[in-house]
Protein backbone atom coordinates (compact mmCIF):
# COMPACT_ATOMS: atom_id res chain seq x y z
CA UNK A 1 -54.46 30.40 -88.05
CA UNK A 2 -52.57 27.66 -89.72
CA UNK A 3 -54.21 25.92 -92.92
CA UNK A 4 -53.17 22.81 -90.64
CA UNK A 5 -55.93 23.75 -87.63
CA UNK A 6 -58.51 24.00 -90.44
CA UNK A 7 -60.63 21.38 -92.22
CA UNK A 8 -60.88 22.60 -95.51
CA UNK A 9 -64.63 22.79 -97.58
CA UNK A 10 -63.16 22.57 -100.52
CA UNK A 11 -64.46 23.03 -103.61
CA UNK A 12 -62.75 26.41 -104.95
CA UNK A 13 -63.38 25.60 -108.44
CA UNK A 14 -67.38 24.91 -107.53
CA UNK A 15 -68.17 27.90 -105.13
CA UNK A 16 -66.45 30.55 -103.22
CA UNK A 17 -67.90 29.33 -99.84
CA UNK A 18 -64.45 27.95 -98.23
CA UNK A 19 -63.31 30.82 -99.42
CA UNK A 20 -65.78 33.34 -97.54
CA UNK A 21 -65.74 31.24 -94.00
CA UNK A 22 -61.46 32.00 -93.64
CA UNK A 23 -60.31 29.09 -95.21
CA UNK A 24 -62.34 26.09 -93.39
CA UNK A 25 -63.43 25.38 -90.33
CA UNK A 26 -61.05 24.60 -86.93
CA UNK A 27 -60.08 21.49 -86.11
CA UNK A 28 -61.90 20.99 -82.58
CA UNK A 29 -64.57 23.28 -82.92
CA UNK A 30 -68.41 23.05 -82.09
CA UNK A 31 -70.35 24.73 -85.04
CA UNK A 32 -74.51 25.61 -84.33
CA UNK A 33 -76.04 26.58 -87.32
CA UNK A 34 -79.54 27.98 -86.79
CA UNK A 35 -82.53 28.76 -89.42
CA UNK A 36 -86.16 28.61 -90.13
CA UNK A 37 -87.88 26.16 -91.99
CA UNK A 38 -86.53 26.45 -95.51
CA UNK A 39 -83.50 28.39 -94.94
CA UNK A 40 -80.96 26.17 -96.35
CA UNK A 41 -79.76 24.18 -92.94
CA UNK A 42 -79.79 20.64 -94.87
CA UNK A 43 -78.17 21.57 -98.29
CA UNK A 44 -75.48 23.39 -96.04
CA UNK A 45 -74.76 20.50 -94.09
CA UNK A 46 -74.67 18.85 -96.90
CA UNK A 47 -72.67 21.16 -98.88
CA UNK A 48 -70.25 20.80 -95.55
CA UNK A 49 -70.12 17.31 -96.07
CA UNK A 50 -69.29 16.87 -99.16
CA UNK A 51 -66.47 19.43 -99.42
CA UNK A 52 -65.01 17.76 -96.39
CA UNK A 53 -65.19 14.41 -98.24
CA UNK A 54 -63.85 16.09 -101.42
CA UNK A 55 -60.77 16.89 -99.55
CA UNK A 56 -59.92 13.92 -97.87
CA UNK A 57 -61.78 14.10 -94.21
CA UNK A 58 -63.97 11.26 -92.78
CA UNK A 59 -67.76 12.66 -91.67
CA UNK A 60 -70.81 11.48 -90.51
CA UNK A 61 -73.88 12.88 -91.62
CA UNK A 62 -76.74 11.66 -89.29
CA UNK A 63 -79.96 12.73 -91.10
CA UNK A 64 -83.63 13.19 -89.45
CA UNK A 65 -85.36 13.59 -92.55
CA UNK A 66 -83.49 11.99 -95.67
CA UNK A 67 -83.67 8.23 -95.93
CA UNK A 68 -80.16 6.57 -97.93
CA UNK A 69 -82.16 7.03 -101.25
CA UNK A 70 -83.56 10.31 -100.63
CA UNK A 71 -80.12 11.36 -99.44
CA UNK A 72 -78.74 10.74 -102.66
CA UNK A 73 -81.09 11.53 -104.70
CA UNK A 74 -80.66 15.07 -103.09
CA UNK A 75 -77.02 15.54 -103.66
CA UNK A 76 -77.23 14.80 -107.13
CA UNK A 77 -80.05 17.44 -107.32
CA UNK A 78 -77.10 19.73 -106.31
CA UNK A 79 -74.49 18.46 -108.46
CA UNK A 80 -72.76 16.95 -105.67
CA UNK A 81 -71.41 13.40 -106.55
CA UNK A 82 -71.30 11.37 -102.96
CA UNK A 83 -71.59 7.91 -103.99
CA UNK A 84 -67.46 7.31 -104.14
CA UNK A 85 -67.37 8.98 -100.89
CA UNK A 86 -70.07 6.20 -99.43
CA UNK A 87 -68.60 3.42 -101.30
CA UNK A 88 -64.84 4.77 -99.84
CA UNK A 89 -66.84 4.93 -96.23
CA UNK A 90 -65.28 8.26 -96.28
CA UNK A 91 -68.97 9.44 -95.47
CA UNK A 92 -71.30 7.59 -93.10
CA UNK A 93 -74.74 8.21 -93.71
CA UNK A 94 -77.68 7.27 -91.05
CA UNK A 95 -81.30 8.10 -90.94
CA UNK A 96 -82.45 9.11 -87.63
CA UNK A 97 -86.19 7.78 -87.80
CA UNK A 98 -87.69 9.53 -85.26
CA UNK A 99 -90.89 8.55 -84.03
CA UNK A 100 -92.80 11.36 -82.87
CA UNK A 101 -95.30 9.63 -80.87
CA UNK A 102 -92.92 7.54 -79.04
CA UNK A 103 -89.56 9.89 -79.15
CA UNK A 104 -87.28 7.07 -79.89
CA UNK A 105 -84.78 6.04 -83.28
CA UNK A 106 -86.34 2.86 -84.77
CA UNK A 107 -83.56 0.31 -85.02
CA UNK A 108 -84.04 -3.50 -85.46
CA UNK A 109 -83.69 -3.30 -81.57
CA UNK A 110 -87.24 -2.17 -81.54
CA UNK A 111 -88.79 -5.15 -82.10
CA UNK A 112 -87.23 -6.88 -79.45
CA UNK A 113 -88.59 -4.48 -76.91
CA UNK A 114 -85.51 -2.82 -76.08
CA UNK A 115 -85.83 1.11 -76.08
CA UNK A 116 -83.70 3.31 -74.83
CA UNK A 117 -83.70 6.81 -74.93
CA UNK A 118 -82.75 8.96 -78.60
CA UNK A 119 -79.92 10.91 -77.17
CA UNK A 120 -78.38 8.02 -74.96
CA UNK A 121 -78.80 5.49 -78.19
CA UNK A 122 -76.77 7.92 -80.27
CA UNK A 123 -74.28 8.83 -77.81
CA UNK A 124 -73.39 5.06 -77.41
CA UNK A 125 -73.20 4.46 -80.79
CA UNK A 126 -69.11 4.50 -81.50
CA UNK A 127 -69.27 4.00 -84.99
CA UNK A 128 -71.02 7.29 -85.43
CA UNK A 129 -68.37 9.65 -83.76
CA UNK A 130 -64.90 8.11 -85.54
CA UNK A 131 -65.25 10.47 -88.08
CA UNK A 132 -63.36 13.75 -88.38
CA UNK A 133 -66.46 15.38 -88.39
CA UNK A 134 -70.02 15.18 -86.90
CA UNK A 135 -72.80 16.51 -88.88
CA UNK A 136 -76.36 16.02 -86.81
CA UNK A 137 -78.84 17.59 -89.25
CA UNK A 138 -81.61 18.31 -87.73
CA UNK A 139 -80.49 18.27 -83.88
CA UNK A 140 -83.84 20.14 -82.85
CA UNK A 141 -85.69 16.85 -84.21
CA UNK A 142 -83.48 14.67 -82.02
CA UNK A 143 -84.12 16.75 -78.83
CA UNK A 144 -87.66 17.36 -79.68
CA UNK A 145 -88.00 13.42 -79.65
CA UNK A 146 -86.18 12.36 -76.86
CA UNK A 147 -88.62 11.14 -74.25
CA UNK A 148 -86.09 11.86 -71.16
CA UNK A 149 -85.53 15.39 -72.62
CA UNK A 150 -88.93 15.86 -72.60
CA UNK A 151 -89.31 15.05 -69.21
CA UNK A 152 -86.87 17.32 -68.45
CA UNK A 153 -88.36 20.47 -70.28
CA UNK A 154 -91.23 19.82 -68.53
CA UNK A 155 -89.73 19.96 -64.91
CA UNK A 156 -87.84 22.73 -65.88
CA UNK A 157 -84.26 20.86 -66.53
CA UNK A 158 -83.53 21.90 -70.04
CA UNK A 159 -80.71 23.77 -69.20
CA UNK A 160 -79.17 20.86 -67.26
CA UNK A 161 -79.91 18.38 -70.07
CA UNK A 162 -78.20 19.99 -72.60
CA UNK A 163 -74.91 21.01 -70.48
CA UNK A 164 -74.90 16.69 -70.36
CA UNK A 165 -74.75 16.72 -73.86
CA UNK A 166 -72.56 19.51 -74.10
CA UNK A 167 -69.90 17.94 -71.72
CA UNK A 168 -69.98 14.29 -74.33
CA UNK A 169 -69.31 16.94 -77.14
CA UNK A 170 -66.78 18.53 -75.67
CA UNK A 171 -64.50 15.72 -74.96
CA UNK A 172 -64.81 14.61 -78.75
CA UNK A 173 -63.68 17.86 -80.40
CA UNK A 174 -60.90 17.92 -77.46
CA UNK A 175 -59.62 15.06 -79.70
CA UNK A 176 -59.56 17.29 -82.67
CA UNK A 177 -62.78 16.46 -84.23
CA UNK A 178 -65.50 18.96 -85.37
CA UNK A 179 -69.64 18.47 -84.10
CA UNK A 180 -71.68 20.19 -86.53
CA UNK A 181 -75.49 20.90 -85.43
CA UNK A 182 -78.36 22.56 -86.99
CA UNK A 183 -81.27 23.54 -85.25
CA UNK A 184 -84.60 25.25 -86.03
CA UNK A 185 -85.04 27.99 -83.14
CA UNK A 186 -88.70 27.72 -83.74
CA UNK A 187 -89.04 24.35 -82.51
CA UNK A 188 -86.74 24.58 -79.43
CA UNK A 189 -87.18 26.40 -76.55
CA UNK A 190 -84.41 28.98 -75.55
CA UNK A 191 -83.63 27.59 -72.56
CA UNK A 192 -82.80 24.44 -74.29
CA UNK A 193 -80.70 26.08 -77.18
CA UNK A 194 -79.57 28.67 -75.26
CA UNK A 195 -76.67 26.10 -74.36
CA UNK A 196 -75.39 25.18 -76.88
CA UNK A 197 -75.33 28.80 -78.79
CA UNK A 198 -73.26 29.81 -75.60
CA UNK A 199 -70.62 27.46 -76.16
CA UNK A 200 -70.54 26.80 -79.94
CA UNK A 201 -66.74 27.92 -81.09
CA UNK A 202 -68.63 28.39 -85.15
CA UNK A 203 -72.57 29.98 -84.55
CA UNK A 204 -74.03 30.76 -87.76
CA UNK A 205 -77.65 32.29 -88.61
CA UNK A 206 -79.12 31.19 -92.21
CA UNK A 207 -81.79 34.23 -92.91
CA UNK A 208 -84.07 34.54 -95.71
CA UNK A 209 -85.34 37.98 -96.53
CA UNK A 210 -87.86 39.13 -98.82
CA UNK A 211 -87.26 41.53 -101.75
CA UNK A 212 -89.90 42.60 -103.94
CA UNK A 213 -90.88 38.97 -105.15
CA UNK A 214 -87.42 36.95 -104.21
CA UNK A 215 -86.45 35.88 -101.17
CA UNK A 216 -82.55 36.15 -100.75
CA UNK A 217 -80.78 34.03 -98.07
CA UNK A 218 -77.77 35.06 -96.07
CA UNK A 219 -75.30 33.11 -93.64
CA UNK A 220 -74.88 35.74 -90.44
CA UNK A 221 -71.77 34.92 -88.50
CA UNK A 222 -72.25 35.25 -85.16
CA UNK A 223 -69.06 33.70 -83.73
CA UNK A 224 -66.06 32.34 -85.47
CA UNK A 225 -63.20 31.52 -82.94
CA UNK A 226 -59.99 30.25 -84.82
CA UNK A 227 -60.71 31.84 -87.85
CA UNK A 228 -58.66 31.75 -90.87
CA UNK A 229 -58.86 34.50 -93.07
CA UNK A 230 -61.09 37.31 -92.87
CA UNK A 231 -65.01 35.87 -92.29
CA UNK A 232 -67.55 37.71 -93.65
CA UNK A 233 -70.13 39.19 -90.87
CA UNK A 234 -72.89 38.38 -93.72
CA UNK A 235 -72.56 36.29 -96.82
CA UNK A 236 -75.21 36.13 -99.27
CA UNK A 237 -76.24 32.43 -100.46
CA UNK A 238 -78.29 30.56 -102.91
CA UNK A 239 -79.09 27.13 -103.29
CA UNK A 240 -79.86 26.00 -107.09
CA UNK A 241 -80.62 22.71 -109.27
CA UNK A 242 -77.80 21.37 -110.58
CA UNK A 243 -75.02 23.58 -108.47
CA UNK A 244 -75.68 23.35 -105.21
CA UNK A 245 -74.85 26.50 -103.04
CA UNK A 246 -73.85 29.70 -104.63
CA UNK A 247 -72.39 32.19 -103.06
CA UNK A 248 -74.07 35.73 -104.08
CA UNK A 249 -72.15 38.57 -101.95
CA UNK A 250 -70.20 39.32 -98.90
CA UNK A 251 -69.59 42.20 -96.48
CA UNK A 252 -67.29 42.72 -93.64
CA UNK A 253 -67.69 45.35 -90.87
């Protein structure tokens, strides 16, 4: 594929991971990237993020669990320098505050009374989807917490839920633009994710295994549709103070 179709991660001199997923990833693509608790799904997105800043792309990094300080406070743990990138508004940063009780993203709308469902407050919200790229991190949180998705699960409806949401992503990255979700499997049931790992163009599986008294973590590549280069089946990962994500190995099959 041409370098053209890809958004680049950047970062060559700072890790190899661009590098070991073909080159970046394709323009219009839906990328799912699944793990446990602990696995690495936030510093990747975030890794994602700011390589895509780093070479010149727009995102929007909608966070369920980092506030603006925490946010940054994290990327500097990881070497990763993202305050030009916010002052530029190359990189939109929101906090998702999900209310587990209620289901709903507090906004200043709240107090007036007016409360509309998670997914259908996000979905309206145009500012978040001009970027080039999408990054929901965690999307499990924002499903888990949506009080009509609920509903749904419990009559049985999952499956039809999530082809709604499916169809609004689908139209963006037939535009060109790139959704990237992560998702805890353990919190979500299959029916629900099953979905989205059906039609994700980029599905990706951060493992951690144990061995002796480490535990090693590995990206497994499920599903890369417009690769670049050769992608790696499994690529062995670290995330450290002061660098960020390291890439340890690679094999191909």
């Amino acid at each position: 594929m041409s370098q053209d179709n890809l958004y680049s991660l950047g970062l060559e001199d700072h890790d190899r991971l661009n590098h070991e997923l073909g080159g970046g990833i394709p323009r219009g693509s839906i990328v799912l990237i699944e793990g446990d608790y602990g696995a690495g799904k936030s510093a990747m997105s975030q890794r994602f993020s700011y390589g895509l800043c780093e070479t010149g792309h727009s995102v929007t990094l909608l966070s369920t669990e980092l506030t603006v300080s925490g946010f940054i406070d994290q990327m500097h743990s990881l070497s990763y320098s993202i305050e030009e990138h916010l002052l530029d508004e190359r990189l939109l940063f929101l906090h998702a505050d999900v209310d587990t009780g209620g289901g709903r993203l507090t906004t200043a709308e709240d107090d007036e009374g007016n409360r509309k469902e998670l997914l259908n407050r996000l979905m309206n919200a145009e500012a978040m989807w001009q970027a080039d790229v999408i990054v929901i991190d965690t999307f499990d949180a924002i499903l888990r917490n949506d009080p009509k998705f609920e509903a749904l699960i419990r009559q049985n409806e999952e499956r039809q839920a999530a082809l709604e949401i499916i169809s609004f992503f689908r139209d963006l990255v037939s535009q060109g633009q790139v959704i990237v979700l992560t998702v805890d499997p353990s919190t979500v049931d299959e029916e629900a994710i099953g979905p989205f790992r059906a039609i994700a163009d980029v599905f990706m599986e951060l493992q951690m295994v144990e061995v002796g008294n480490d535990v090693r973590r590995n990206i497994s590549v499920k599903r890369f549709a417009g690769m670049g280069e050769q992608v790696g089946d499994t690529i062995g990962f670290s995330v450290r103070a002061d660098a960020g994500i390291v890439i340890e190995s690679r094999s191909v099959a």
